[in-house]
C-alpha atoms as a PDB file:
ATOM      1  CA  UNK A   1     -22.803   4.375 -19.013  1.00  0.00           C
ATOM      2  CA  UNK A   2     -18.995   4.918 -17.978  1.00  0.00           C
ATOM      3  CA  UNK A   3     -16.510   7.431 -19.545  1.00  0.00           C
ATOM      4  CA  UNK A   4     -13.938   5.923 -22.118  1.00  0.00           C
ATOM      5  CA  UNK A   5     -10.671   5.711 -20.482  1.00  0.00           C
ATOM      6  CA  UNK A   6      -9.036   8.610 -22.133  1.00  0.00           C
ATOM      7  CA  UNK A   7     -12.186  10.842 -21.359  1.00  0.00           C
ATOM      8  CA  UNK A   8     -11.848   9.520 -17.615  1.00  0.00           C
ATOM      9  CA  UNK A   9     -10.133  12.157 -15.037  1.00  0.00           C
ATOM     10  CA  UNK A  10      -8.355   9.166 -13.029  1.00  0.00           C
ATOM     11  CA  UNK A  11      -5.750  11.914 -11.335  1.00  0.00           C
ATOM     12  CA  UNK A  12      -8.731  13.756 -10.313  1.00  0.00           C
ATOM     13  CA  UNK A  13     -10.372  10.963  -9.106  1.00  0.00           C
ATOM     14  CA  UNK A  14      -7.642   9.775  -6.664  1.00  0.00           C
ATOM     15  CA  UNK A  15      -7.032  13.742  -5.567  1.00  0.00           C
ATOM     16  CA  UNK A  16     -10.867  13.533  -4.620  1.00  0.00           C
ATOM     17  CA  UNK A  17     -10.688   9.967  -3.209  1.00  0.00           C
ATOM     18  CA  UNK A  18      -7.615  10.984  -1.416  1.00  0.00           C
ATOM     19  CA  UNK A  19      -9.485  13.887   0.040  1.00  0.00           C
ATOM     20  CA  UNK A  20     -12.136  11.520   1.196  1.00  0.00           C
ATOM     21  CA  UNK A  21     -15.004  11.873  -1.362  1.00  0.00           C
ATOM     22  CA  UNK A  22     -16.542   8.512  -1.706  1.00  0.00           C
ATOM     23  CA  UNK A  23     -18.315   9.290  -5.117  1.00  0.00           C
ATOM     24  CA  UNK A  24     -14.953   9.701  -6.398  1.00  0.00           C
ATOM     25  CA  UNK A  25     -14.378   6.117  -5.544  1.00  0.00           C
ATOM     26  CA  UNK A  26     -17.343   5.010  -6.542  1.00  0.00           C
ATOM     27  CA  UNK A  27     -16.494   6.716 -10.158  1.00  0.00           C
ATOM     28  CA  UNK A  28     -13.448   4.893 -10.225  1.00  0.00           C
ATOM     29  CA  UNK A  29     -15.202   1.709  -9.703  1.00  0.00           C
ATOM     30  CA  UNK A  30     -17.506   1.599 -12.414  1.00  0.00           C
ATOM     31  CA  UNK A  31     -14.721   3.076 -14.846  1.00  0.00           C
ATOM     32  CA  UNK A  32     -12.088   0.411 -14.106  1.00  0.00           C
ATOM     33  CA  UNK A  33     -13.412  -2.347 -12.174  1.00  0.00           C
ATOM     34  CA  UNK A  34     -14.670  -4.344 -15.014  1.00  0.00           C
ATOM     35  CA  UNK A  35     -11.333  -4.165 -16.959  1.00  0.00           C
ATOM     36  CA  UNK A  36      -9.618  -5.014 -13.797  1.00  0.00           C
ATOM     37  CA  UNK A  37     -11.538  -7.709 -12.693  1.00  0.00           C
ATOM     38  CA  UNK A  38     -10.430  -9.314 -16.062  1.00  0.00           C
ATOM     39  CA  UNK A  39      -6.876  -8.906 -15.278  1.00  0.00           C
ATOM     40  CA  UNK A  40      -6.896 -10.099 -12.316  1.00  0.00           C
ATOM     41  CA  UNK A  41      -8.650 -13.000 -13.494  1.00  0.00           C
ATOM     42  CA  UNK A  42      -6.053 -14.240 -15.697  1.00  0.00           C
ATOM     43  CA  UNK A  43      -3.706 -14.152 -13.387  1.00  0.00           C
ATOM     44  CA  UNK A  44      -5.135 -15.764 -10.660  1.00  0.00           C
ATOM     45  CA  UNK A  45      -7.493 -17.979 -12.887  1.00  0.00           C
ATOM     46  CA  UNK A  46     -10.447 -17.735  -9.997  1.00  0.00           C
ATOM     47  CA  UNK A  47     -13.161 -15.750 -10.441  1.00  0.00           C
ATOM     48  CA  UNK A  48     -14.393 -15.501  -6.729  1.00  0.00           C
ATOM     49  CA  UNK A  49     -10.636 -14.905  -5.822  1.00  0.00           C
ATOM     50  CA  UNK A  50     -10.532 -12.275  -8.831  1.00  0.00           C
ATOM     51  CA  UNK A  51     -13.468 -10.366  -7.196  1.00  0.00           C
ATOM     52  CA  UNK A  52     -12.022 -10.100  -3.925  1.00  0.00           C
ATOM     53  CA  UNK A  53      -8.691  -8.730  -4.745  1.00  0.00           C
ATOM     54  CA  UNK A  54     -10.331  -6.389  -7.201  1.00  0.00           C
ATOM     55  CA  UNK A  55     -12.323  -5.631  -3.753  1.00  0.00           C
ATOM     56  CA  UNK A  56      -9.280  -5.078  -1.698  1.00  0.00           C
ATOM     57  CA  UNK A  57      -7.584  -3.207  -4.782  1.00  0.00           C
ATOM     58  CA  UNK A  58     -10.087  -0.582  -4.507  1.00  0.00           C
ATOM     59  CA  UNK A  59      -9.690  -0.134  -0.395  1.00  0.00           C
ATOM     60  CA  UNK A  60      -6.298  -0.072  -1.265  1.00  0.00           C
ATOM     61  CA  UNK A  61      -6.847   2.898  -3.844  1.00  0.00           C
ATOM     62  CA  UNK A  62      -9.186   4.350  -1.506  1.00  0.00           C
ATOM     63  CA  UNK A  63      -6.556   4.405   1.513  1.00  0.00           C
ATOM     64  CA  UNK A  64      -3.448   5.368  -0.192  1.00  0.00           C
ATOM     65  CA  UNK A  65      -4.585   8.041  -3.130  1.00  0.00           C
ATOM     66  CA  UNK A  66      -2.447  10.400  -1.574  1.00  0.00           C
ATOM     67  CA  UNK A  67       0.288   8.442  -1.946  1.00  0.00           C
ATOM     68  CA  UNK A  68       0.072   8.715  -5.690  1.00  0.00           C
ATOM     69  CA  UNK A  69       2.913  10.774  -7.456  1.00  0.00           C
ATOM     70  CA  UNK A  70       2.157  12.156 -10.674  1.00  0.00           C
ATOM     71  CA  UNK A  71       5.684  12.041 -11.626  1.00  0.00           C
ATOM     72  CA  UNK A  72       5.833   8.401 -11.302  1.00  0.00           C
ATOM     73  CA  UNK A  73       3.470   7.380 -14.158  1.00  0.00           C
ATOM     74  CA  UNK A  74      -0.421   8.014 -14.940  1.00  0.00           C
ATOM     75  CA  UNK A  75      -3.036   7.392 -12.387  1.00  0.00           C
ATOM     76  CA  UNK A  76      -4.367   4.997 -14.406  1.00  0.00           C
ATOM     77  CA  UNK A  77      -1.398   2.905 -14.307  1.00  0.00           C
ATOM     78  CA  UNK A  78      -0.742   3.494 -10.985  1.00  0.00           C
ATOM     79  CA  UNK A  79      -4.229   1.644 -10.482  1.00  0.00           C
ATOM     80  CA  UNK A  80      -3.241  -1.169 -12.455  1.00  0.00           C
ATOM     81  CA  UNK A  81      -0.144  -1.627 -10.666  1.00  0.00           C
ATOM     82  CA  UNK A  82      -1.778  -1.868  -7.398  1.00  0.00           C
ATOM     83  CA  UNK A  83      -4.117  -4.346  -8.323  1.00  0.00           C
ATOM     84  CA  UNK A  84      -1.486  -6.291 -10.060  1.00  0.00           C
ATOM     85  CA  UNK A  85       0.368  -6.252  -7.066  1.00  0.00           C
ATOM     86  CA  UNK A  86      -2.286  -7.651  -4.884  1.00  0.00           C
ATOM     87  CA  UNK A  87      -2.811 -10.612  -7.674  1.00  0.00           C
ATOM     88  CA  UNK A  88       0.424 -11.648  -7.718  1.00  0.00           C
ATOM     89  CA  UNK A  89       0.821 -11.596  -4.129  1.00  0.00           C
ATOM     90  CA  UNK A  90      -2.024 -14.170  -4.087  1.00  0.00           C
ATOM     91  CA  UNK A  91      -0.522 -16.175  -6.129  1.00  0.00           C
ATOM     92  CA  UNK A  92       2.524 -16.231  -4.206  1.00  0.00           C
ATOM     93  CA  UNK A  93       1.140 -16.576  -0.902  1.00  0.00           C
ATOM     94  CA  UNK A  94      -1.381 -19.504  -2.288  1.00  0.00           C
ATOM     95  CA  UNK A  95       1.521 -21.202  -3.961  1.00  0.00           C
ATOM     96  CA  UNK A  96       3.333 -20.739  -0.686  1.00  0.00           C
ATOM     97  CA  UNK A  97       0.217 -22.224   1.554  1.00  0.00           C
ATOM     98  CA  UNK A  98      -0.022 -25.077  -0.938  1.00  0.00           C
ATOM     99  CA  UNK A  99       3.739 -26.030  -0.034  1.00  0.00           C
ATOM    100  CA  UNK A 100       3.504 -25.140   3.392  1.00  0.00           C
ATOM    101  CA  UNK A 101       0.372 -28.024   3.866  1.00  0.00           C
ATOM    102  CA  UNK A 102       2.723 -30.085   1.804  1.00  0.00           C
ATOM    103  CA  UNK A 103       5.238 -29.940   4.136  1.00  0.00           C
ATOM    104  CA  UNK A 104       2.211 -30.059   7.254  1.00  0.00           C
ATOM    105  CA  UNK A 105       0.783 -32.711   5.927  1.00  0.00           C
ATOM    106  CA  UNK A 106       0.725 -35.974   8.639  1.00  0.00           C
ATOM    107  CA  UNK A 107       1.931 -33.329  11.142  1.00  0.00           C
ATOM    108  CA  UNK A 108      -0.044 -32.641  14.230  1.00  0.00           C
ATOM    109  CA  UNK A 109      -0.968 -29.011  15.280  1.00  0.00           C
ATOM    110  CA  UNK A 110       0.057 -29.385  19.009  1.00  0.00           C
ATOM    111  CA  UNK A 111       4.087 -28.823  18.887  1.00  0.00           C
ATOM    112  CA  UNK A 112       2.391 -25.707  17.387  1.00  0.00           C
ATOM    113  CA  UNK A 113       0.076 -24.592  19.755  1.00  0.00           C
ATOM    114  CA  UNK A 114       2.417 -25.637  22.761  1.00  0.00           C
ATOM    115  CA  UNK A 115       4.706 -23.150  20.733  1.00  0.00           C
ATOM    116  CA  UNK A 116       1.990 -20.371  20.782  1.00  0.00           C
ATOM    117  CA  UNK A 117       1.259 -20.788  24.145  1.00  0.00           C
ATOM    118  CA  UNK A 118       4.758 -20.026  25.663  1.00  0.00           C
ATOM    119  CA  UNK A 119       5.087 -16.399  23.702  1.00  0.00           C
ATOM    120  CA  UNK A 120       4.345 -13.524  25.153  1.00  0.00           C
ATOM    121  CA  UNK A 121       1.631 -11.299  24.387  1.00  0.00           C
ATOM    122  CA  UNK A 122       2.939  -9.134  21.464  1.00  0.00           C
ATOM    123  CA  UNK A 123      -0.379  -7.186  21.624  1.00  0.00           C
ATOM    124  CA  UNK A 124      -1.031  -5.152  25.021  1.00  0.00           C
ATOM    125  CA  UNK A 125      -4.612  -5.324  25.077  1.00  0.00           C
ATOM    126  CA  UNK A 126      -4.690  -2.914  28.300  1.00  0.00           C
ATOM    127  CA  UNK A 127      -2.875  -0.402  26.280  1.00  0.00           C
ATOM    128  CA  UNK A 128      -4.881  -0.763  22.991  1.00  0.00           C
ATOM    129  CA  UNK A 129      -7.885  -1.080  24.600  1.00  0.00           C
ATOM    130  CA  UNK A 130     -10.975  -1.117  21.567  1.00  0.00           C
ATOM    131  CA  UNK A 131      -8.423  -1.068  19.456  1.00  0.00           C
ATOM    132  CA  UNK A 132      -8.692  -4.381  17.868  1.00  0.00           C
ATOM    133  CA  UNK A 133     -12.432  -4.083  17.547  1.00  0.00           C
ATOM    134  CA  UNK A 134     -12.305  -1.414  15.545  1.00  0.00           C
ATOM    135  CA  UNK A 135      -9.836  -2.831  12.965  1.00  0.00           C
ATOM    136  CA  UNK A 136     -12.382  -6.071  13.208  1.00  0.00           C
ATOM    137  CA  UNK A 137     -15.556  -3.732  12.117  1.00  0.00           C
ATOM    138  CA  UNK A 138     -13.679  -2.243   9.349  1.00  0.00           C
ATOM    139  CA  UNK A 139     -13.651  -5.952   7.628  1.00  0.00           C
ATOM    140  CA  UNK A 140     -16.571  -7.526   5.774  1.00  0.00           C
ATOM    141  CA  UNK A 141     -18.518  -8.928   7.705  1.00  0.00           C
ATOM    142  CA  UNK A 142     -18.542 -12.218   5.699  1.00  0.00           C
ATOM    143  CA  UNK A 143     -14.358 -12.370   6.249  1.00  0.00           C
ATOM    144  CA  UNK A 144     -14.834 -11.424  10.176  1.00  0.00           C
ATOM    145  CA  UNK A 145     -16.932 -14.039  10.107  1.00  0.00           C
ATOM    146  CA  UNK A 146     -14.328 -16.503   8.657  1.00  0.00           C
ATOM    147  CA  UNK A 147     -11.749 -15.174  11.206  1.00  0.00           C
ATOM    148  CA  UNK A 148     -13.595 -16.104  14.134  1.00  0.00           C
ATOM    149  CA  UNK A 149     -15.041 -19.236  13.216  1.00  0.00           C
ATOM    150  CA  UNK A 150     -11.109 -20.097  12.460  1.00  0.00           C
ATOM    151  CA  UNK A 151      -9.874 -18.420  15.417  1.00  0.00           C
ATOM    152  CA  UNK A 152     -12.549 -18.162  17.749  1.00  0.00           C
ATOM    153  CA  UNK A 153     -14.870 -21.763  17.301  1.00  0.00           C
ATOM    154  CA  UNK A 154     -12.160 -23.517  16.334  1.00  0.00           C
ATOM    155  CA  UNK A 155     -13.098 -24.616  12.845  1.00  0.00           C
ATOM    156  CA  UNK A 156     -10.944 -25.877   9.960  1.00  0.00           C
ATOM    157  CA  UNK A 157     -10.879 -24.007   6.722  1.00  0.00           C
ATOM    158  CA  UNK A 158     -12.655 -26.766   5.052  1.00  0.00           C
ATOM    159  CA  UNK A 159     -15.316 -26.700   7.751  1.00  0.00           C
ATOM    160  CA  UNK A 160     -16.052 -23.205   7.418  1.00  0.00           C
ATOM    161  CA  UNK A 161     -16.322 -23.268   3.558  1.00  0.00           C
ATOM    162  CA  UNK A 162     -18.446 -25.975   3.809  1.00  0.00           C
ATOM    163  CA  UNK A 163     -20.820 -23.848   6.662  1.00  0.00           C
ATOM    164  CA  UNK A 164     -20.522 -20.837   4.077  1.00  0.00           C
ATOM    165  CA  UNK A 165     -20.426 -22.550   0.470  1.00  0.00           C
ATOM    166  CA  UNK A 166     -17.543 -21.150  -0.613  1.00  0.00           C
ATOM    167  CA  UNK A 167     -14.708 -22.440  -2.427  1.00  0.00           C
ATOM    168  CA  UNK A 168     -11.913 -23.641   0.003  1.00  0.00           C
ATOM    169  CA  UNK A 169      -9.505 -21.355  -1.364  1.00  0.00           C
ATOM    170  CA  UNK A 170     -11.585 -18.577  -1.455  1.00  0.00           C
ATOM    171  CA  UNK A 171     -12.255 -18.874   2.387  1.00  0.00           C
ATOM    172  CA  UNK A 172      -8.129 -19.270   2.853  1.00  0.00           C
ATOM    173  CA  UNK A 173      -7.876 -16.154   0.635  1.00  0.00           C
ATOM    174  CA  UNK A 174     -10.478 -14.536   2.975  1.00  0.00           C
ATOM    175  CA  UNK A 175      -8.835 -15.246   6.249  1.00  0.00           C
ATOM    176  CA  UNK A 176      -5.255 -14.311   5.137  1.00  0.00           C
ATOM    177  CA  UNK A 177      -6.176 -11.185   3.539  1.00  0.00           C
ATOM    178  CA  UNK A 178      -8.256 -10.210   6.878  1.00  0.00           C
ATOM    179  CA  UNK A 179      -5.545 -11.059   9.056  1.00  0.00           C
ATOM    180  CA  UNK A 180      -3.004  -8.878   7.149  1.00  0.00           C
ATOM    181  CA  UNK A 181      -5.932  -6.180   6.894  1.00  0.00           C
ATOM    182  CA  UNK A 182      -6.029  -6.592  10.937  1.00  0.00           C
ATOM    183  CA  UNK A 183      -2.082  -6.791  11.472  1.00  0.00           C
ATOM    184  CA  UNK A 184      -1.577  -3.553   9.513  1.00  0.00           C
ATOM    185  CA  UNK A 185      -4.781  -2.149  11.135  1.00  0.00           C
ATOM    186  CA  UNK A 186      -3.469  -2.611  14.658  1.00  0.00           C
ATOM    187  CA  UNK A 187      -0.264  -1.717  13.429  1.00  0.00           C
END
């Protein structure tokens, strides 16, 4: 059974996270991830969705617990607001997709890909070499999945949910997230 919250060390637990002690994490997890899961429920209103941000929220935590600043505000709510954050910027970027395949809609995909084609490589892969499979490893494997079944076979968003039997939006949600996940990554 899990602390109560005002028992619960949460600036110790992101001083031991940030100095790379998993069970800290793991701590964390069971402490908050039930109350956050809820929040970030409401505001996305999907429960799949929900569990992945609460997901990423926690990598996020896990990645940048030495950016926390005590004189900021409590660790706790320093938590919540990262995990907000990553909510609402779902709901943004979903609201934004939704208007963008609006606006796509009847449109075909090859003034696109003629666009694509012309650009240069903005990646040197002779440089970097590795580089990008490493930052593909670090994702679930379920999400690299998506990515190259989008990216690499060619299939629609639709098609892959239907191969996995997942929502449609949670595969969209999937694939965005892991190509921001890759673009900071490769950074």
């Amino acid at each position: 059974m899990s602390a109560q919250p005002s028992l619960f060390d949460y600036e110790a637990a992101l001083r031991a996270c940030a100095r790379g002690e998993r069970s800290a994490l793991r701590q964390l997890y069971e402490q908050e991830s039930p109350r956050l899961f809820g929040v970030v429920q409401r505001i996305v209103r999907d429960a799949a969705l929900a569990e992945d941000i609460v997901h990423d929220a926690f990598i996020r935590i896990w990645n940048r617990a030495g950016t926390y600043d005590q004189a900021r505000g409590s660790a706790r709510g320093w938590i919540y607001s990262v995990t907000r954050h990553l909510a609402l910027n779902a709901v943004r970027n979903e609201a934004r997709l939704e208007l963008r395949d609006q606006d796509d809609e009847g449109e075909t995909s090859h003034g696109a890909i003629d666009g694509w084609q012309e650009q240069t490589d903005a990646f040197d892969w002779r440089v970097h070499p590795g580089r990008i499979e490493a930052c593909l490893e670090q994702l679930e494997p379920v999400r690299r999945n998506c990515v190259f079944h989008a990216y690499v076979d060619g299939y629609s968003h639709q098609e892959i949910a239907q191969r996995l039997g997942a929502p449609l939006g949670t595969v969209k949600a999937w694939i965005r997230r892991s190509l921001t996940a890759l673009r900071e990554c490769i950074g």
